[in-house]
PDB file of N, CA and C in Angstrom:
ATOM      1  N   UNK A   1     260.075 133.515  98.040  1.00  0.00           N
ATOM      2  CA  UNK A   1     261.527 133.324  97.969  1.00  0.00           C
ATOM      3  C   UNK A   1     262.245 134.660  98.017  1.00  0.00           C
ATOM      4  N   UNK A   2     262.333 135.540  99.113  1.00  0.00           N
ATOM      5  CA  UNK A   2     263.148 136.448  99.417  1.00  0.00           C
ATOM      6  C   UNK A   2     262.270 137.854  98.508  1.00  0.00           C
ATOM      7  N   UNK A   3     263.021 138.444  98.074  1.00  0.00           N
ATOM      8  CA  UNK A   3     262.788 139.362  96.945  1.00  0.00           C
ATOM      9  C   UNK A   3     262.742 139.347  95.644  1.00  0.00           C
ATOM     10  N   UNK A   4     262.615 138.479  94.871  1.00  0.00           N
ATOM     11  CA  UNK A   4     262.762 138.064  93.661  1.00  0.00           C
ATOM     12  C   UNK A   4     261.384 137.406  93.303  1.00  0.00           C
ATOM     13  N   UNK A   5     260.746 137.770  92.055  1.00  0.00           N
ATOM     14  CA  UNK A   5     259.975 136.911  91.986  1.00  0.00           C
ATOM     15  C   UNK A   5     260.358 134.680  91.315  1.00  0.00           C
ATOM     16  N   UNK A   6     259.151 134.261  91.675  1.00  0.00           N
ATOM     17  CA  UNK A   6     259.583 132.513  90.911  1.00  0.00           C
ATOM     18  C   UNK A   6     259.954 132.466  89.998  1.00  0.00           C
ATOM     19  N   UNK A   7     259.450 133.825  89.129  1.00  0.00           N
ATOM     20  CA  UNK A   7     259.953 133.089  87.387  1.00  0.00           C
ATOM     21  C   UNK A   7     261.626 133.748  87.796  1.00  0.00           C
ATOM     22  N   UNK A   8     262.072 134.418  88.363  1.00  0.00           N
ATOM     23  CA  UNK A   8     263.301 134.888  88.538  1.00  0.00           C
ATOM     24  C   UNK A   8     264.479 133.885  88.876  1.00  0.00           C
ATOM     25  N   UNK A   9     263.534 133.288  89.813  1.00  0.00           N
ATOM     26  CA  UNK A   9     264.395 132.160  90.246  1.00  0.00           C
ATOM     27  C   UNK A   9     264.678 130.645  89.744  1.00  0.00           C
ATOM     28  N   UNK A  10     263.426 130.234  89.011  1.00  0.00           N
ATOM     29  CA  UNK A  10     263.578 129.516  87.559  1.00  0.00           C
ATOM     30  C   UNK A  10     264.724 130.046  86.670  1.00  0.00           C
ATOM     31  N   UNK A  11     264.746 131.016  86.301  1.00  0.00           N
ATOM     32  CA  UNK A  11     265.785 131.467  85.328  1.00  0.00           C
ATOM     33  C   UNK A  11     267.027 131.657  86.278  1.00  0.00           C
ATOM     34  N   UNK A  12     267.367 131.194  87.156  1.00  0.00           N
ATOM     35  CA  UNK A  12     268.740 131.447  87.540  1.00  0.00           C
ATOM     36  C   UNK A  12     269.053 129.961  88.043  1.00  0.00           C
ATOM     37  N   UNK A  13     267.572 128.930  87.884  1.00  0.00           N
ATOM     38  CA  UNK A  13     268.353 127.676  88.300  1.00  0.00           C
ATOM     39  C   UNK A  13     268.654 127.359  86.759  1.00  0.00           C
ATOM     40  N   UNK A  14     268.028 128.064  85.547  1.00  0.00           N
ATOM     41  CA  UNK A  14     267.750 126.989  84.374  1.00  0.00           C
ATOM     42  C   UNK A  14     269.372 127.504  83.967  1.00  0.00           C
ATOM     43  N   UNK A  15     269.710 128.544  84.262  1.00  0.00           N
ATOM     44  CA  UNK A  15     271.624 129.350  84.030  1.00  0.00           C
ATOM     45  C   UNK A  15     272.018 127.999  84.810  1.00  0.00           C
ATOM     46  N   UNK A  16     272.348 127.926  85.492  1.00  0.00           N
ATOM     47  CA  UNK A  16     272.936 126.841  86.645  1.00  0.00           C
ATOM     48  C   UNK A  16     273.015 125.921  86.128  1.00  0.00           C
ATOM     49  N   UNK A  17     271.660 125.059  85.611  1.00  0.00           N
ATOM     50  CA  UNK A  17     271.504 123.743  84.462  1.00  0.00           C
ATOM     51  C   UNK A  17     272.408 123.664  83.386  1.00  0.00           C
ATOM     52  N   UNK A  18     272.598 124.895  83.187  1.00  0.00           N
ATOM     53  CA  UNK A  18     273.215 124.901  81.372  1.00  0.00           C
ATOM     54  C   UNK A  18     274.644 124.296  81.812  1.00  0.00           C
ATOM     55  N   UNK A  19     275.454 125.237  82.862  1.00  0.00           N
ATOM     56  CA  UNK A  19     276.718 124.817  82.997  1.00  0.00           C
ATOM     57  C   UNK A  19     276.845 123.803  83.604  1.00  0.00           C
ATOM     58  N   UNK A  20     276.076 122.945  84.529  1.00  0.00           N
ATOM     59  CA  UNK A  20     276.613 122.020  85.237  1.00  0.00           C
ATOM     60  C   UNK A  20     275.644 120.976  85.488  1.00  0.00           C
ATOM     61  N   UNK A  21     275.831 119.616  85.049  1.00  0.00           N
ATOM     62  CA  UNK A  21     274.911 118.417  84.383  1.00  0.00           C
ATOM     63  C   UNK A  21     274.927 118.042  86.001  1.00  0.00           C
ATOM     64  N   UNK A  22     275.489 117.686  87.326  1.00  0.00           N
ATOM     65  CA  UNK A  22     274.647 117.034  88.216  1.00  0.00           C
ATOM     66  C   UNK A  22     273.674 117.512  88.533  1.00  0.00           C
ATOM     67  N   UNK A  23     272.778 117.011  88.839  1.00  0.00           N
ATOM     68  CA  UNK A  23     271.367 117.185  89.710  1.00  0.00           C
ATOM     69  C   UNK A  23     271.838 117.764  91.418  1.00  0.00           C
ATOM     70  N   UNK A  24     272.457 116.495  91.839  1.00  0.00           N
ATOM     71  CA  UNK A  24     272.503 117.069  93.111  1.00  0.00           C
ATOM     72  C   UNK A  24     273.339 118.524  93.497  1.00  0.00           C
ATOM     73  N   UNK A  25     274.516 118.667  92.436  1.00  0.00           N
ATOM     74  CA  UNK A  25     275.468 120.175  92.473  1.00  0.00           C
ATOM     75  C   UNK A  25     274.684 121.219  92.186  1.00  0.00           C
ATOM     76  N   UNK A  26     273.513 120.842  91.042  1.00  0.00           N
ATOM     77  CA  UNK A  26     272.718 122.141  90.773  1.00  0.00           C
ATOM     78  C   UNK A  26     271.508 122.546  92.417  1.00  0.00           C
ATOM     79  N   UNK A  27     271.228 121.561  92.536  1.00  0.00           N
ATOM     80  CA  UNK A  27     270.221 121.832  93.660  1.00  0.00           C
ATOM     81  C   UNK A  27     271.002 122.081  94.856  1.00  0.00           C
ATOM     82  N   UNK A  28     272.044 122.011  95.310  1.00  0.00           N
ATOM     83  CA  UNK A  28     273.290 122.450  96.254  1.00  0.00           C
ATOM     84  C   UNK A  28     273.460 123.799  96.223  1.00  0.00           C
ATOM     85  N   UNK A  29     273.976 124.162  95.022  1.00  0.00           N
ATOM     86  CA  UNK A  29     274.017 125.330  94.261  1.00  0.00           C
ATOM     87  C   UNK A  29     273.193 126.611  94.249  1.00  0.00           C
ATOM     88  N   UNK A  30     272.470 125.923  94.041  1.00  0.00           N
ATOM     89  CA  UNK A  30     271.025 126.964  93.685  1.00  0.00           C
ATOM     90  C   UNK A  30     270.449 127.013  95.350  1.00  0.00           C
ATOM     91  N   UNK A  31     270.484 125.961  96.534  1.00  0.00           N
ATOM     92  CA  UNK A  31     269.850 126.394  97.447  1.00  0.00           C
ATOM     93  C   UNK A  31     270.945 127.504  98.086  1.00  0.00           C
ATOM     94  N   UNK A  32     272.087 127.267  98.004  1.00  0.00           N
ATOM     95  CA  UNK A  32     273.074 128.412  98.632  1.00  0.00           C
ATOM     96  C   UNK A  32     272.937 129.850  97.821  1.00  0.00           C
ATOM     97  N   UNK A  33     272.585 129.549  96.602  1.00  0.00           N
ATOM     98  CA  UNK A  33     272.582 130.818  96.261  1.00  0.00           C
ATOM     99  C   UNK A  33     271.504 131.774  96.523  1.00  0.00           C
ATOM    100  N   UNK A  34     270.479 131.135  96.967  1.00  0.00           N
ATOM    101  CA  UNK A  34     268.804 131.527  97.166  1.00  0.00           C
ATOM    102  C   UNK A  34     269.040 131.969  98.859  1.00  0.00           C
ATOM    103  N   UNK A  35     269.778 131.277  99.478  1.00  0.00           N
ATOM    104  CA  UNK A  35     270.194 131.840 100.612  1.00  0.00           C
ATOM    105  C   UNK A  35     270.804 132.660 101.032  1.00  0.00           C
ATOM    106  N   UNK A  36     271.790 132.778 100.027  1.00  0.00           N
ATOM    107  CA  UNK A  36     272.732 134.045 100.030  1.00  0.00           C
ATOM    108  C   UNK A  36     271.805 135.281  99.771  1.00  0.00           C
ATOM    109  N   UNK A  37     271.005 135.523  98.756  1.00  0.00           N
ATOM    110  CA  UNK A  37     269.827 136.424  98.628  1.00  0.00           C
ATOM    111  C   UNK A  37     269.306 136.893  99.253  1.00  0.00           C
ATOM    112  N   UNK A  38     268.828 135.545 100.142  1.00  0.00           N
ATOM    113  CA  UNK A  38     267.989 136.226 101.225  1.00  0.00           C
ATOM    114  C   UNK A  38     268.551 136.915 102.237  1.00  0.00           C
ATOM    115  N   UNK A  39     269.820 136.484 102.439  1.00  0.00           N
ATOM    116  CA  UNK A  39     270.918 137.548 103.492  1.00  0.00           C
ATOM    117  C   UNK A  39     270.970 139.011 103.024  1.00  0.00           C
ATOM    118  N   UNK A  40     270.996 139.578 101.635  1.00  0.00           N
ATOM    119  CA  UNK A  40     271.398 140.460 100.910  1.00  0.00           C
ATOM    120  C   UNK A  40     270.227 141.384 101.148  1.00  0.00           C
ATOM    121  N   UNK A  41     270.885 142.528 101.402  1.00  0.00           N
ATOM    122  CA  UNK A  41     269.783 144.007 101.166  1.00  0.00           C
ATOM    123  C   UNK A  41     268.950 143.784  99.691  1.00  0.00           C
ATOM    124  N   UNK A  42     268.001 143.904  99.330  1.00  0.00           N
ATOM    125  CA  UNK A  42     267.294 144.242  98.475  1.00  0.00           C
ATOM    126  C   UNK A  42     268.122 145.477  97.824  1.00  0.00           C
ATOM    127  N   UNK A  43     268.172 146.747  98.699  1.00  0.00           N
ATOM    128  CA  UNK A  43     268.645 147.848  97.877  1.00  0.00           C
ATOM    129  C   UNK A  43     270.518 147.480  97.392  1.00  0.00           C
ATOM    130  N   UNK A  44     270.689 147.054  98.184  1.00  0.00           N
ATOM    131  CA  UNK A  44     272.424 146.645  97.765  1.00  0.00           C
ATOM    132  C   UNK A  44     273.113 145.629  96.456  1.00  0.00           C
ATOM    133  N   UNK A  45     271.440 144.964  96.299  1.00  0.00           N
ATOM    134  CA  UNK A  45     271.835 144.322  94.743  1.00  0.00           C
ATOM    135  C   UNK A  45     270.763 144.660  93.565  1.00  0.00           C
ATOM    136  N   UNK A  46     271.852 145.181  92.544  1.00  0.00           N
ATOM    137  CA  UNK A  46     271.023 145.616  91.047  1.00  0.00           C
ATOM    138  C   UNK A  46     270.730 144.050  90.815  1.00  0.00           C
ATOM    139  N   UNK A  47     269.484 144.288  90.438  1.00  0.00           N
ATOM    140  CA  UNK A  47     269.071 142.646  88.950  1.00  0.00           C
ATOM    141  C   UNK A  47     268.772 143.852  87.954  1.00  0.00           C
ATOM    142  N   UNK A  48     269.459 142.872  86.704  1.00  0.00           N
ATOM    143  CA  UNK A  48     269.453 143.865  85.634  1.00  0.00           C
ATOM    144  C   UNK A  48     268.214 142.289  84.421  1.00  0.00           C
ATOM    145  N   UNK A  49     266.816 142.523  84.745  1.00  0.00           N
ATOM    146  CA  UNK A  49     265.948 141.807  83.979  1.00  0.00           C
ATOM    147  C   UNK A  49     266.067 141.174  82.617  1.00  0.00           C
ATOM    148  N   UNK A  50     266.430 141.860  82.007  1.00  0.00           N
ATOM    149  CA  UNK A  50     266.844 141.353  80.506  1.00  0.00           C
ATOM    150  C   UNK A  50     268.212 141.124  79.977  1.00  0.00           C
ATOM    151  N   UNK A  51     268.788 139.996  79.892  1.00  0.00           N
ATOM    152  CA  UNK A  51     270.011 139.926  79.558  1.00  0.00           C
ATOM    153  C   UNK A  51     269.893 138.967  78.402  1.00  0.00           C
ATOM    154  N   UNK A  52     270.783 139.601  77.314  1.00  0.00           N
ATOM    155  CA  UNK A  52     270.575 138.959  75.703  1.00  0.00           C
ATOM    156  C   UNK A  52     272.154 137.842  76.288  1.00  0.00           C
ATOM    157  N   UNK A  53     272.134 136.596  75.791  1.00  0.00           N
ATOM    158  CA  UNK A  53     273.044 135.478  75.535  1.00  0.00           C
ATOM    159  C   UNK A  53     273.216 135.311  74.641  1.00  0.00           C
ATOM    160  N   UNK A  54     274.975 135.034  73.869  1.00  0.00           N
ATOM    161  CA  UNK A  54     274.641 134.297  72.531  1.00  0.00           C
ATOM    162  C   UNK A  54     275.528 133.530  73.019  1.00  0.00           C
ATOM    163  N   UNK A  55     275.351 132.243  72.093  1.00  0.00           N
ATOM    164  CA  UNK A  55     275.833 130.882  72.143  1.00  0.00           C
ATOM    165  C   UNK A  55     277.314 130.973  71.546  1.00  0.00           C
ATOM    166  N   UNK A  56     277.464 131.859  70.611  1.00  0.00           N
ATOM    167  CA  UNK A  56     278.627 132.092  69.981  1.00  0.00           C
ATOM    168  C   UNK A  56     280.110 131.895  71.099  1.00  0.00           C
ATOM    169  N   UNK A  57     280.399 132.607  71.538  1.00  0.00           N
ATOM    170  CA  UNK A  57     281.261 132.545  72.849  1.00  0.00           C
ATOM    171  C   UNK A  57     281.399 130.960  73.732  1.00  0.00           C
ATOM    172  N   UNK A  58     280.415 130.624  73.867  1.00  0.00           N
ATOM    173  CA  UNK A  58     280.258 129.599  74.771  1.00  0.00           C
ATOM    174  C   UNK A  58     280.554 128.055  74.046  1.00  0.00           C
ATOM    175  N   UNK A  59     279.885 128.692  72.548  1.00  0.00           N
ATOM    176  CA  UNK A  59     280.116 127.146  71.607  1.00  0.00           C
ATOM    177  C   UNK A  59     281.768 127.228  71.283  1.00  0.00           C
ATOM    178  N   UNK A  60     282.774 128.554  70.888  1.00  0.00           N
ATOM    179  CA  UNK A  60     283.522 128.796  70.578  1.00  0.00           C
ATOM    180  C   UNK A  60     284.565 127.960  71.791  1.00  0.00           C
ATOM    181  N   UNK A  61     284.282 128.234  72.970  1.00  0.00           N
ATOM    182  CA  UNK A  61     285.053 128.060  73.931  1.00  0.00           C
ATOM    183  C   UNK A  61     284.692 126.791  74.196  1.00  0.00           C
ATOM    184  N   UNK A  62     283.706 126.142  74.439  1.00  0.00           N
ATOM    185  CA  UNK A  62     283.742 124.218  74.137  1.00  0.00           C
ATOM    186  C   UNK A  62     284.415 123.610  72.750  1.00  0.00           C
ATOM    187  N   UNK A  63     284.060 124.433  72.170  1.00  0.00           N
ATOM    188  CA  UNK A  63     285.026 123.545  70.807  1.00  0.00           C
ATOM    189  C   UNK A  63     286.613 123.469  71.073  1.00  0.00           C
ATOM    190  N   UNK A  64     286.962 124.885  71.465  1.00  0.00           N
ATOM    191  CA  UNK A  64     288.462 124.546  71.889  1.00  0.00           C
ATOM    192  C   UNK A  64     288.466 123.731  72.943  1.00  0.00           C
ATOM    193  N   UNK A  65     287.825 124.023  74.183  1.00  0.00           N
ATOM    194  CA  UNK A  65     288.042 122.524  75.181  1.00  0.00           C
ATOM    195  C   UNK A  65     288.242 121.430  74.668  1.00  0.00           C
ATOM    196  N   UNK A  66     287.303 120.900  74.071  1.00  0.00           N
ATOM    197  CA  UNK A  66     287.127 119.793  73.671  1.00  0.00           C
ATOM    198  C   UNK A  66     287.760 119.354  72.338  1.00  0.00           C
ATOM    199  N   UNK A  67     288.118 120.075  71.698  1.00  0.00           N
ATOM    200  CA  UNK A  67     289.620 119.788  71.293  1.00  0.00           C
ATOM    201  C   UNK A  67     291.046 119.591  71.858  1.00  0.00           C
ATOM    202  N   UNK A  68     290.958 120.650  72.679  1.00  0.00           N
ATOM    203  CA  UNK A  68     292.218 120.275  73.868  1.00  0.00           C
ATOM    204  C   UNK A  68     291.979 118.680  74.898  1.00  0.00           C
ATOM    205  N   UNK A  69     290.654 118.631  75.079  1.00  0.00           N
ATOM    206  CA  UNK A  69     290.988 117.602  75.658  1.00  0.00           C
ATOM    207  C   UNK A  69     290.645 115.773  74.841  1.00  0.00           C
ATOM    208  N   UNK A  70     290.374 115.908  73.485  1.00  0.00           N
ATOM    209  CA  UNK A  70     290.501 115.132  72.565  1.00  0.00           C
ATOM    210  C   UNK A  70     291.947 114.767  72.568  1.00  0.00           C
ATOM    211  N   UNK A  71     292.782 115.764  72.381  1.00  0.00           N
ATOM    212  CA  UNK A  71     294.249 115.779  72.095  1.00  0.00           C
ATOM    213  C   UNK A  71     295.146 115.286  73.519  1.00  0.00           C
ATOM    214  N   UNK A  72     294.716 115.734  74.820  1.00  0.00           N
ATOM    215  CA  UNK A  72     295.013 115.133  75.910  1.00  0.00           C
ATOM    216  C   UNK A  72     294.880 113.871  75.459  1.00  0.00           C
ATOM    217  N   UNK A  73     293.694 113.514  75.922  1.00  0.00           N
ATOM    218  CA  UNK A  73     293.601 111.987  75.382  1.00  0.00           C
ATOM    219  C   UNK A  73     293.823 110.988  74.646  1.00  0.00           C
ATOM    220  N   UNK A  74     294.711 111.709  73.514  1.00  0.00           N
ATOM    221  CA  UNK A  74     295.790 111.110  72.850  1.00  0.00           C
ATOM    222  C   UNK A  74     296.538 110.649  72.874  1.00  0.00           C
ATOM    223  N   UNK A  75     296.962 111.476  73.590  1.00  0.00           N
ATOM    224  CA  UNK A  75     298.579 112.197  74.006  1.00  0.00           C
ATOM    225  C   UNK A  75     298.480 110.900  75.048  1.00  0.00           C
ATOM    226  N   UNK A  76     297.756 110.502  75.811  1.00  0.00           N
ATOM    227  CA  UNK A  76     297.249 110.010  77.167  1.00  0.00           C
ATOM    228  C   UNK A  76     297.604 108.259  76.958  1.00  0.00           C
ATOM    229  N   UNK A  77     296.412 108.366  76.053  1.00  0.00           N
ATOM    230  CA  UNK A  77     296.319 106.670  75.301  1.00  0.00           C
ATOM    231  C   UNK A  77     297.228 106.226  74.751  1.00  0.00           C
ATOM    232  N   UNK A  78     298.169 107.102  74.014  1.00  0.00           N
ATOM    233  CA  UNK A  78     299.237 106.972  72.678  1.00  0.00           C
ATOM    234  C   UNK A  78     300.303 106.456  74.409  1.00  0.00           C
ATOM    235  N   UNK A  79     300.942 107.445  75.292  1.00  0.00           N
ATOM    236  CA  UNK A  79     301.779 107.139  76.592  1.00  0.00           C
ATOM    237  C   UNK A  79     301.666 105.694  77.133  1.00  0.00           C
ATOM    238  N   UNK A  80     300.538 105.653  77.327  1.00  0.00           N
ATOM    239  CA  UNK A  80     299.669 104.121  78.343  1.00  0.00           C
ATOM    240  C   UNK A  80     300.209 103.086  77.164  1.00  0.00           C
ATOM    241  N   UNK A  81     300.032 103.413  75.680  1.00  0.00           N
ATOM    242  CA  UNK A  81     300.118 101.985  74.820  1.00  0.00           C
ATOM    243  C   UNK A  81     301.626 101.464  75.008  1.00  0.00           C
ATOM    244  N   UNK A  82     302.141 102.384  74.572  1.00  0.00           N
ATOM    245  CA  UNK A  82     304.070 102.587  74.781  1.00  0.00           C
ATOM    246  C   UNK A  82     304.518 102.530  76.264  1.00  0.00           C
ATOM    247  N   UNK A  83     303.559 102.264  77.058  1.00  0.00           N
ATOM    248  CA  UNK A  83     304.166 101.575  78.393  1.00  0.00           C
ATOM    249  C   UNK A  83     303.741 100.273  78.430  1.00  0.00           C
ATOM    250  N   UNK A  84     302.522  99.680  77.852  1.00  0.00           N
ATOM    251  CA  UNK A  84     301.912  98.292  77.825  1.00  0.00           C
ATOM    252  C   UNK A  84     302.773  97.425  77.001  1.00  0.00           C
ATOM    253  N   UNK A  85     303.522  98.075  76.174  1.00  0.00           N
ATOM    254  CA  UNK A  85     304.169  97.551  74.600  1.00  0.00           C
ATOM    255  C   UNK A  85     305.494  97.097  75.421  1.00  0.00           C
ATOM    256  N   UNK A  86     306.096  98.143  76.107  1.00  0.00           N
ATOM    257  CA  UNK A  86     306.987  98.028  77.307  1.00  0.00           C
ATOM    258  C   UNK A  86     307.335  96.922  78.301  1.00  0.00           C
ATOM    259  N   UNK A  87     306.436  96.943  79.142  1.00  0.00           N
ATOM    260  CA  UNK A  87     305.612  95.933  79.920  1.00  0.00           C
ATOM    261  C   UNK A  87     305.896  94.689  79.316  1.00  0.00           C
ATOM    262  N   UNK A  88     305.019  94.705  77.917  1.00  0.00           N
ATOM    263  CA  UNK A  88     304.568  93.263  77.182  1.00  0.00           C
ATOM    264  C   UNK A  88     306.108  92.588  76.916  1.00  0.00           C
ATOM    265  N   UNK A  89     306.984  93.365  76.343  1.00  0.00           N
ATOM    266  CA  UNK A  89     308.361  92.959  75.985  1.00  0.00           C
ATOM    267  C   UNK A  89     309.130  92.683  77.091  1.00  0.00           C
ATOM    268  N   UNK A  90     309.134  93.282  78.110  1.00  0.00           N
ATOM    269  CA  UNK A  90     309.726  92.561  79.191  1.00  0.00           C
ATOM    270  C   UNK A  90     309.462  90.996  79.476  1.00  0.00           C
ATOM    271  N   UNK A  91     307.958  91.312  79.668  1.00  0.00           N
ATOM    272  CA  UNK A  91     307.363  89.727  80.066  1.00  0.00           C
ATOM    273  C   UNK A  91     307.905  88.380  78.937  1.00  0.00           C
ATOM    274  N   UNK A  92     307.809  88.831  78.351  1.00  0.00           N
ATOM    275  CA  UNK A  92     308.552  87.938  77.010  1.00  0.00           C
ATOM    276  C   UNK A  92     309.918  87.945  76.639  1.00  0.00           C
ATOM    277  N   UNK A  93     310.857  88.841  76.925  1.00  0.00           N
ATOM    278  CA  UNK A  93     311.806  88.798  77.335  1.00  0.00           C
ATOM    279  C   UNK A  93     312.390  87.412  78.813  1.00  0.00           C
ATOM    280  N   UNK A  94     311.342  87.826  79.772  1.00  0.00           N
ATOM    281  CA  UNK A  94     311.901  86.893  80.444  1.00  0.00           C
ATOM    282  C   UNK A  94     310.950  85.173  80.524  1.00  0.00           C
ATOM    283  N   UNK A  95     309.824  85.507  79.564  1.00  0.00           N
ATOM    284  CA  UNK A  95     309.650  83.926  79.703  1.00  0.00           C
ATOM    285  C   UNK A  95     310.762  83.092  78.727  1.00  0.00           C
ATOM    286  N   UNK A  96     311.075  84.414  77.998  1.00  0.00           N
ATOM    287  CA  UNK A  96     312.032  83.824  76.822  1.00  0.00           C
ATOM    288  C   UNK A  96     313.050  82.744  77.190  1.00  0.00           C
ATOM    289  N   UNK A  97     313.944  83.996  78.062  1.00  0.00           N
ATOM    290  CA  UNK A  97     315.000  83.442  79.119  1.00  0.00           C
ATOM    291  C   UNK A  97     314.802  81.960  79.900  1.00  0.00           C
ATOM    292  N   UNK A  98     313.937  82.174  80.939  1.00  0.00           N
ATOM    293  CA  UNK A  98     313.668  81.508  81.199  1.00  0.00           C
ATOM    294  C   UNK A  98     313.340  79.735  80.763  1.00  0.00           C
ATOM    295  N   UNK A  99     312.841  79.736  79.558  1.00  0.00           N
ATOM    296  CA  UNK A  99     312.436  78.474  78.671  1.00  0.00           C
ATOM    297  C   UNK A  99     313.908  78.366  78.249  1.00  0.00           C
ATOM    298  N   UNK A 100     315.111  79.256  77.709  1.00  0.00           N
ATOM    299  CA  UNK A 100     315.606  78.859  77.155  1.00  0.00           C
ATOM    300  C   UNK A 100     316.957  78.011  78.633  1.00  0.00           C
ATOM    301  N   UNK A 101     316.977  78.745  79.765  1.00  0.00           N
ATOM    302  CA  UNK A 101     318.015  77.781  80.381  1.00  0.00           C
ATOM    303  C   UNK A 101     317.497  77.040  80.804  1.00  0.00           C
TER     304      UNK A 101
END
């Protein structure tokens, strides 16, 4: 696979995995990027082998997502009910009418 060794390229599909749950986007993904590689000078790209991750950052920044979009969805459901409630009173409004002339 180009210049890189397999375990190299394992570890850049298992990065790929972390952020993004389809199957078919990761394997899309990962074949363009393995291609792009192979276009690339060897001498024109640093790999820097050891890179430390912490979860800290990444958990920090899903918790706010996913608070923001808890609260969307509030915001979302709470809109949709107060248009159904809407809706519902009309309809009864006019069977009202209706029965009564």
């Amino acid at each position: 696979m180009g210049y890189l060794e397999k375990k190299d390229y394992k570890k850049i599909k298992n990065i790929i995995e972390t952020f993004i749950d389809s199957p078919v986007i990761i394997d899309n993904l990962f074949k363009s990027l393995v291609l792009f590689l192979k276009t690339k000078n060897p001498e024109e790209i640093k790999i820097i082998k050891e890179t430390k991750f912490t979860d800290k950052p990444v958990s920090i920044v899903n918790a706010v997502r996913v608070k923001n979009e808890i609260e969307n969805a509030d915001l979302a459901m709470h809109r949709f009910t107060e248009k159904l409630r809407k809706e519902s009173d009309k309809r009864k409004r006019k069977k009202s009418s209706k029965v009564v002339s």
